[in-house]
N, C-alpha and C. Protein backbone atom coordinates (compact mmCIF):
# COMPACT_ATOMS: atom_id res chain seq x y z
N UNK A 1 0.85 -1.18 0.00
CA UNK A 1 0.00 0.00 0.00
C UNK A 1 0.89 1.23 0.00
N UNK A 2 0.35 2.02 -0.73
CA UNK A 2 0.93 3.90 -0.85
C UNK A 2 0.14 4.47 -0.17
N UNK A 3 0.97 5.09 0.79
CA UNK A 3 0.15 6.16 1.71
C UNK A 3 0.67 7.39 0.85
N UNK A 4 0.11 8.56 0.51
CA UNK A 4 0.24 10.02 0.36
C UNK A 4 -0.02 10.96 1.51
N UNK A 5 1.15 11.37 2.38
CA UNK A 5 0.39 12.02 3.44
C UNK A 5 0.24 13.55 3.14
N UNK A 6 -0.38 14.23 3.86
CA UNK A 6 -1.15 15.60 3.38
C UNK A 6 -0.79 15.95 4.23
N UNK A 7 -0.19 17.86 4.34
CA UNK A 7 -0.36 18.55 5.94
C UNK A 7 -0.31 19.80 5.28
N UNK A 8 -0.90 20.52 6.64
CA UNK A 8 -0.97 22.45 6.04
C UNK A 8 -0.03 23.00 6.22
N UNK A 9 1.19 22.54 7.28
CA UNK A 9 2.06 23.29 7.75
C UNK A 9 3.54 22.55 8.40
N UNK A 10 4.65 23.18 7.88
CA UNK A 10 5.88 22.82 8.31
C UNK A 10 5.82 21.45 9.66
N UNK A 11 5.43 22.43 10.39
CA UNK A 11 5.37 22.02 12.15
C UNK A 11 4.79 20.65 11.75
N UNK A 12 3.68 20.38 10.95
CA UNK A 12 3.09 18.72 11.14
C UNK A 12 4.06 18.04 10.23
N UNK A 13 4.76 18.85 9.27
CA UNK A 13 5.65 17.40 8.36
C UNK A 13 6.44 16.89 9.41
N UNK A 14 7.05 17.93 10.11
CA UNK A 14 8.10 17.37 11.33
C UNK A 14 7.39 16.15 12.23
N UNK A 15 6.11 16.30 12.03
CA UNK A 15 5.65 15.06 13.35
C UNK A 15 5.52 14.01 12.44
N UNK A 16 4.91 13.92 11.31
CA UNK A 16 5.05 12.80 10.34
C UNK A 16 6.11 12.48 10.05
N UNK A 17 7.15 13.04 9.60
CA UNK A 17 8.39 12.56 9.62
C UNK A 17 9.19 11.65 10.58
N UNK A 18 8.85 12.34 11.83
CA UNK A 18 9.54 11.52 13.11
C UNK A 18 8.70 10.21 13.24
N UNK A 19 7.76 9.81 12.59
CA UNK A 19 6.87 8.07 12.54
C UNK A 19 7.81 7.46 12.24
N UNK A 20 7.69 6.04 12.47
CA UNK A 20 9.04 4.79 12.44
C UNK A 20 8.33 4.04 10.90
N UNK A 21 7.96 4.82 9.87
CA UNK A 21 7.57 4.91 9.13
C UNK A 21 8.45 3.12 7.80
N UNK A 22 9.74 3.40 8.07
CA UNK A 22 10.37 2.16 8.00
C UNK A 22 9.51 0.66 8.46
N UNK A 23 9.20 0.72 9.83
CA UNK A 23 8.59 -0.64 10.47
C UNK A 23 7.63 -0.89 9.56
N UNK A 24 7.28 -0.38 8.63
CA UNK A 24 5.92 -0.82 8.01
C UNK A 24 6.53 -1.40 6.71
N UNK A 25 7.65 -1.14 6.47
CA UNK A 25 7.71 -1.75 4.72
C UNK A 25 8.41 -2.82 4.73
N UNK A 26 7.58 -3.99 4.18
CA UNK A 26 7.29 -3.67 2.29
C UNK A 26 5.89 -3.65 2.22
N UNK A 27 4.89 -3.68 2.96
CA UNK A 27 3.95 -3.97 3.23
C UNK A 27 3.20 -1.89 3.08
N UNK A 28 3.70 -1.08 3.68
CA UNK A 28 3.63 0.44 3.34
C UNK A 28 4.61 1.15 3.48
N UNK A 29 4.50 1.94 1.99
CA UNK A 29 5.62 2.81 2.05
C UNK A 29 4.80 4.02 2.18
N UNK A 30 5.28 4.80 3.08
CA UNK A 30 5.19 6.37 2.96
C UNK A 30 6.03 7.17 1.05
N UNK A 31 4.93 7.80 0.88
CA UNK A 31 5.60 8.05 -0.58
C UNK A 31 5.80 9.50 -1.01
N UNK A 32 5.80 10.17 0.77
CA UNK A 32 6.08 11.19 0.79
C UNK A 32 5.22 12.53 1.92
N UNK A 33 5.44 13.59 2.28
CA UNK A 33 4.40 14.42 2.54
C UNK A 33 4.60 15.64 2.20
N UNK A 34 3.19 15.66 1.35
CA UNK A 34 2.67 17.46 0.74
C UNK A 34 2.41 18.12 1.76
N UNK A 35 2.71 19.67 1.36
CA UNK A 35 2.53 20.43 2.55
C UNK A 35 1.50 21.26 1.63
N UNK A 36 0.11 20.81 1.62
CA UNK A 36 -1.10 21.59 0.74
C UNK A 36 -0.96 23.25 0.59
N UNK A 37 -1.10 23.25 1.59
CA UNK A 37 -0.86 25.06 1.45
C UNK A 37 -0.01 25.11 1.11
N UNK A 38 1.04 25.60 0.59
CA UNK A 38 2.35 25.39 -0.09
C UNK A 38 1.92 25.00 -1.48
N UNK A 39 0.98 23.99 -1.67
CA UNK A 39 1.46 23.88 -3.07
C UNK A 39 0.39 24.23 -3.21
N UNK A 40 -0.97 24.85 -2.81
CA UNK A 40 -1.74 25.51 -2.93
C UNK A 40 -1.71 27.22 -3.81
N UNK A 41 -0.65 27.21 -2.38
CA UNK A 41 0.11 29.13 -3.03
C UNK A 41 0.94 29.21 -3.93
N UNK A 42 1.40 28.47 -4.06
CA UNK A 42 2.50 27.70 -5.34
C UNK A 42 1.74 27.67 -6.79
N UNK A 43 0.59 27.08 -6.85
CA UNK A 43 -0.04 26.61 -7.91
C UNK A 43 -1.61 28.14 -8.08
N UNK A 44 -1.17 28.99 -7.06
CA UNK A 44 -2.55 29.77 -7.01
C UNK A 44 -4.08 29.47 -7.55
N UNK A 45 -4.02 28.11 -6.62
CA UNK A 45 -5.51 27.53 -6.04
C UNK A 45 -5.79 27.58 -5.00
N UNK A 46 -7.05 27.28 -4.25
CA UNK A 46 -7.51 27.10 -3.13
C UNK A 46 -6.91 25.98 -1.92
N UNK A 47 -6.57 26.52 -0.61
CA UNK A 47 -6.22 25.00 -0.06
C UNK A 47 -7.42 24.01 0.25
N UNK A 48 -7.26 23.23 0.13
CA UNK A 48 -8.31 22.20 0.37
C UNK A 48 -8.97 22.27 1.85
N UNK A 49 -9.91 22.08 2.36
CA UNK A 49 -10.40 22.07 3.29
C UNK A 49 -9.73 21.08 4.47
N UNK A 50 -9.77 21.72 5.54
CA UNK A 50 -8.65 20.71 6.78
C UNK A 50 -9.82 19.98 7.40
N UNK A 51 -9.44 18.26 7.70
CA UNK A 51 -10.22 17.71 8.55
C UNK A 51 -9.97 17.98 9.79
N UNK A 52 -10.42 18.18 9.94
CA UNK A 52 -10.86 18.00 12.12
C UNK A 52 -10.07 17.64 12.74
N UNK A 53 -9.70 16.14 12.49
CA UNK A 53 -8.55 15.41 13.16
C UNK A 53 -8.41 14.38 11.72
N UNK A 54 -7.15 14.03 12.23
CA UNK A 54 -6.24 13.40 12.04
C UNK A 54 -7.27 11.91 10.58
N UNK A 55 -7.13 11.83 9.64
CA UNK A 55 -7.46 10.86 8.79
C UNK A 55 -7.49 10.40 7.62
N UNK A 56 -7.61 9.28 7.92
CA UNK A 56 -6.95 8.08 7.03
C UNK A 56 -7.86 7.89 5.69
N UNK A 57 -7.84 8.21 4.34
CA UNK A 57 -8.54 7.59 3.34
C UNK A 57 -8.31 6.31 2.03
N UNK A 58 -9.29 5.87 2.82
CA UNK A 58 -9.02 4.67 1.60
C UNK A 58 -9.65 4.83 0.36
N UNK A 59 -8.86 4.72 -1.27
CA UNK A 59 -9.57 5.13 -2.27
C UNK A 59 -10.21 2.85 -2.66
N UNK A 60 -9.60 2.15 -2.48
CA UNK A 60 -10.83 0.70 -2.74
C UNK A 60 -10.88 0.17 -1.48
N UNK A 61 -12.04 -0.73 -2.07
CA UNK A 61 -13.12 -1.29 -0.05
C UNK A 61 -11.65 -2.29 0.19
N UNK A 62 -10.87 -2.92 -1.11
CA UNK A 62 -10.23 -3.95 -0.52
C UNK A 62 -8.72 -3.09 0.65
N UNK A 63 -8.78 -1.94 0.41
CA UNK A 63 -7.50 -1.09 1.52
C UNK A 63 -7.95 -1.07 2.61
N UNK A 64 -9.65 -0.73 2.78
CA UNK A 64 -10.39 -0.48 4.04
C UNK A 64 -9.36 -1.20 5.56
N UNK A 65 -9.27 -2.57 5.46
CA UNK A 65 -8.68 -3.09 6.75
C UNK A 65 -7.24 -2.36 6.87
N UNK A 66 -6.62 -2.42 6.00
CA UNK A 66 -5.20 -2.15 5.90
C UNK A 66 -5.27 -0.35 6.51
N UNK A 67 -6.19 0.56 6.07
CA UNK A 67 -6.72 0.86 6.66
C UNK A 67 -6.68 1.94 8.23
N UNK A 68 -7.68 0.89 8.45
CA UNK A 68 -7.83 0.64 9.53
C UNK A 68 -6.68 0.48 10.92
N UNK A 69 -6.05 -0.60 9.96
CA UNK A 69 -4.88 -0.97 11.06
C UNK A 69 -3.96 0.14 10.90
N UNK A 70 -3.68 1.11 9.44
CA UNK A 70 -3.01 1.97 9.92
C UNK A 70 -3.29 2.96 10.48
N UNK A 71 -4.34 3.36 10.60
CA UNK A 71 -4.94 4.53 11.55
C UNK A 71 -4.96 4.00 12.88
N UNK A 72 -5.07 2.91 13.52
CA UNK A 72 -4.73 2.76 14.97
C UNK A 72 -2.82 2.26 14.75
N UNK A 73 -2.13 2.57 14.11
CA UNK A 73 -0.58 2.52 14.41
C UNK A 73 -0.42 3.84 14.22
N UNK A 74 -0.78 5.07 13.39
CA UNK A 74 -0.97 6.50 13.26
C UNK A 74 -1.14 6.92 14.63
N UNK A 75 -2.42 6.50 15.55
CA UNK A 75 -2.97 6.87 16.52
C UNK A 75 -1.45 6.65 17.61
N UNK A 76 -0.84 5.41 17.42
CA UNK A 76 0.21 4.78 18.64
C UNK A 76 0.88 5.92 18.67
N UNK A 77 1.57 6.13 17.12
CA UNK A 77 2.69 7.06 16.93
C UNK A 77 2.69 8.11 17.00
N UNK A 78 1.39 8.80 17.16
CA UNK A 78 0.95 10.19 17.46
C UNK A 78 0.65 10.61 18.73
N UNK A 79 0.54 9.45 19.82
CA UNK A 79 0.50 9.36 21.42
C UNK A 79 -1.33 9.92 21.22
N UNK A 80 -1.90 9.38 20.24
CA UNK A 80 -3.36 10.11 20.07
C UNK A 80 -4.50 8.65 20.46
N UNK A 81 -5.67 9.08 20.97
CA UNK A 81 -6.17 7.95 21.16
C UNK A 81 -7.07 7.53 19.70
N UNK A 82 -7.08 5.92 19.63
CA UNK A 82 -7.53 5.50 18.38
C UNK A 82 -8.83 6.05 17.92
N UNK A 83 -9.84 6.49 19.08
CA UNK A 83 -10.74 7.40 18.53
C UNK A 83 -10.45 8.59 17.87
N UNK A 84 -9.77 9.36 17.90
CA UNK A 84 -8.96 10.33 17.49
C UNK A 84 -8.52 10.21 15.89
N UNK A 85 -8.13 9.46 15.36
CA UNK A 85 -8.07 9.11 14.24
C UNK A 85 -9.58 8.38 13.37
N UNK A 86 -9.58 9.23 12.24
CA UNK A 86 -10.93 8.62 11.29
C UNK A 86 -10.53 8.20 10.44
N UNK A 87 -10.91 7.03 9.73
CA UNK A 87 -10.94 6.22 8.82
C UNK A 87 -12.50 6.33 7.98
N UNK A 88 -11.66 6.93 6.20
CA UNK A 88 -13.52 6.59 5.61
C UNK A 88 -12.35 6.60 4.52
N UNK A 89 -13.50 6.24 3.34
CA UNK A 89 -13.45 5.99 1.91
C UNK A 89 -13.59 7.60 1.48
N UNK A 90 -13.18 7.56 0.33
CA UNK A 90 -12.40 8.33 -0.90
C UNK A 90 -14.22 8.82 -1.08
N UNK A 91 -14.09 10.14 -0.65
CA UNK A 91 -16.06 10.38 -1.51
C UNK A 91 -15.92 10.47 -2.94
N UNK A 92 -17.35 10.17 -2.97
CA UNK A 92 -17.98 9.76 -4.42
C UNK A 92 -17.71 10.92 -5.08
N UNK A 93 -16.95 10.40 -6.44
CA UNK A 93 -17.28 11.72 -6.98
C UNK A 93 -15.77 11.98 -7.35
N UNK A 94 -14.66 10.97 -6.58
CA UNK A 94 -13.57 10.95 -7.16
C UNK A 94 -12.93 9.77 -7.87
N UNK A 95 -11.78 9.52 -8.50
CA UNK A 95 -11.73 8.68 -8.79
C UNK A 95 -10.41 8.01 -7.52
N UNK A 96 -10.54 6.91 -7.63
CA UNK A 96 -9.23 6.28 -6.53
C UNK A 96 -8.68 4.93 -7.39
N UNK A 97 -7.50 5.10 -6.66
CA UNK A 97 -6.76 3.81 -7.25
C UNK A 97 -5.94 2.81 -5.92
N UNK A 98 -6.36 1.29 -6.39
CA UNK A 98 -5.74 0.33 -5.92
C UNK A 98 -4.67 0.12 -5.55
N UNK A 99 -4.36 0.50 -3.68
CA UNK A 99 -3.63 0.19 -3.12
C UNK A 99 -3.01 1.95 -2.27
N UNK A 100 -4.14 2.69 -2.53
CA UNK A 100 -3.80 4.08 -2.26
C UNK A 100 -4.75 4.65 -0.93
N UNK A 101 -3.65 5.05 -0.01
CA UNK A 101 -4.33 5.73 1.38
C UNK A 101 -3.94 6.77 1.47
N UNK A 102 -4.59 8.02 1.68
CA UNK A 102 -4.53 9.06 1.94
C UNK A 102 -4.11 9.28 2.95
N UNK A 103 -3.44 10.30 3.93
CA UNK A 103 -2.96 10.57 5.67
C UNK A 103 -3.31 12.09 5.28
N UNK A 104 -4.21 12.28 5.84
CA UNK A 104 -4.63 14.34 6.09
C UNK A 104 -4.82 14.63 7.24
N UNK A 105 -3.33 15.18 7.68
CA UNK A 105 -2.95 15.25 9.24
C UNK A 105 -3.70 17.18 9.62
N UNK A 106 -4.36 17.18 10.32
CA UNK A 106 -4.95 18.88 10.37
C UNK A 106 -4.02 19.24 10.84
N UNK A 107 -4.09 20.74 10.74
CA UNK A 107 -3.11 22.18 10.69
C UNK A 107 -2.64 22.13 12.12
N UNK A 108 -1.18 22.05 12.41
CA UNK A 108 -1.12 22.65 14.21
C UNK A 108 -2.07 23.79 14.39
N UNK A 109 -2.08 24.00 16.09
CA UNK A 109 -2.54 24.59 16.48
C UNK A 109 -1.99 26.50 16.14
N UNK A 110 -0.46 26.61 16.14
CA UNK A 110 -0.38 27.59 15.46
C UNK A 110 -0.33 27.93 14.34
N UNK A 111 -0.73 27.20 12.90
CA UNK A 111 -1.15 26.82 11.88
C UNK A 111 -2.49 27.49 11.45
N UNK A 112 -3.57 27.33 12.55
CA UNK A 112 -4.61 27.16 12.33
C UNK A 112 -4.95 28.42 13.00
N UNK A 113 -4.71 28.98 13.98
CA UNK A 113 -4.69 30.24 14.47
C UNK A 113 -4.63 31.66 13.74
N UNK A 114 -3.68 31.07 12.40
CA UNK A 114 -3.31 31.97 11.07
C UNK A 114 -4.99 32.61 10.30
């Protein structure tokens, strides 16, 4: 599985980065993290809307478990409780591809204050 992780701001690549992101492969590779705003202002479009907390998207039902299990190892590595992390499918209306999880970590707190 390809995770793509997403963040609004410097401060969260640093916390994604510090994940033991290694322990997971060959099984997931991290395949990188966008810093949206950034390539938002970069590309002079809109930033995408920030989730709430912390979550995981699966674009097919067969990633769903995989998933799953990575949003409660997200949760370990983030010292966050597994409620804390959401897990849903790719909304309708896009297209997704096999073997692809999204990570859209929300804005720090001084991020979001902006």
């Amino acid at each position: 599985v390809r995770v793509f992780a997403h963040v609004f701001d410097e401060a969260s690549r640093g916390t994604l980065d510090a994940f033991a992101w290694n322990g997971l492969q060959p099984v997931v590779a991290l395949q990188g993290v966008e810093n949206v705003a950034m390539t938002a202002a970069a590309r002079g479009t809109r930033v995408p809307n920030a989730h709430p907390v912390t979550t995981l998207v699966w674009h097919q039902a067969d990633d769903a478990p995989c998933a799953r299990e990575l949003g409660r190892w997200v949760a370990r590595q983030a010292g966050l409780d597994a409620t804390q992390v959401r897990v849903r499918p790719l909304p309708k209306g896009f297209r997704g591809q096999r073997g692809v999880i999204e990570l859209w970590w929300p804005p720090s707190r001084d991020a979001a204050a902006r």
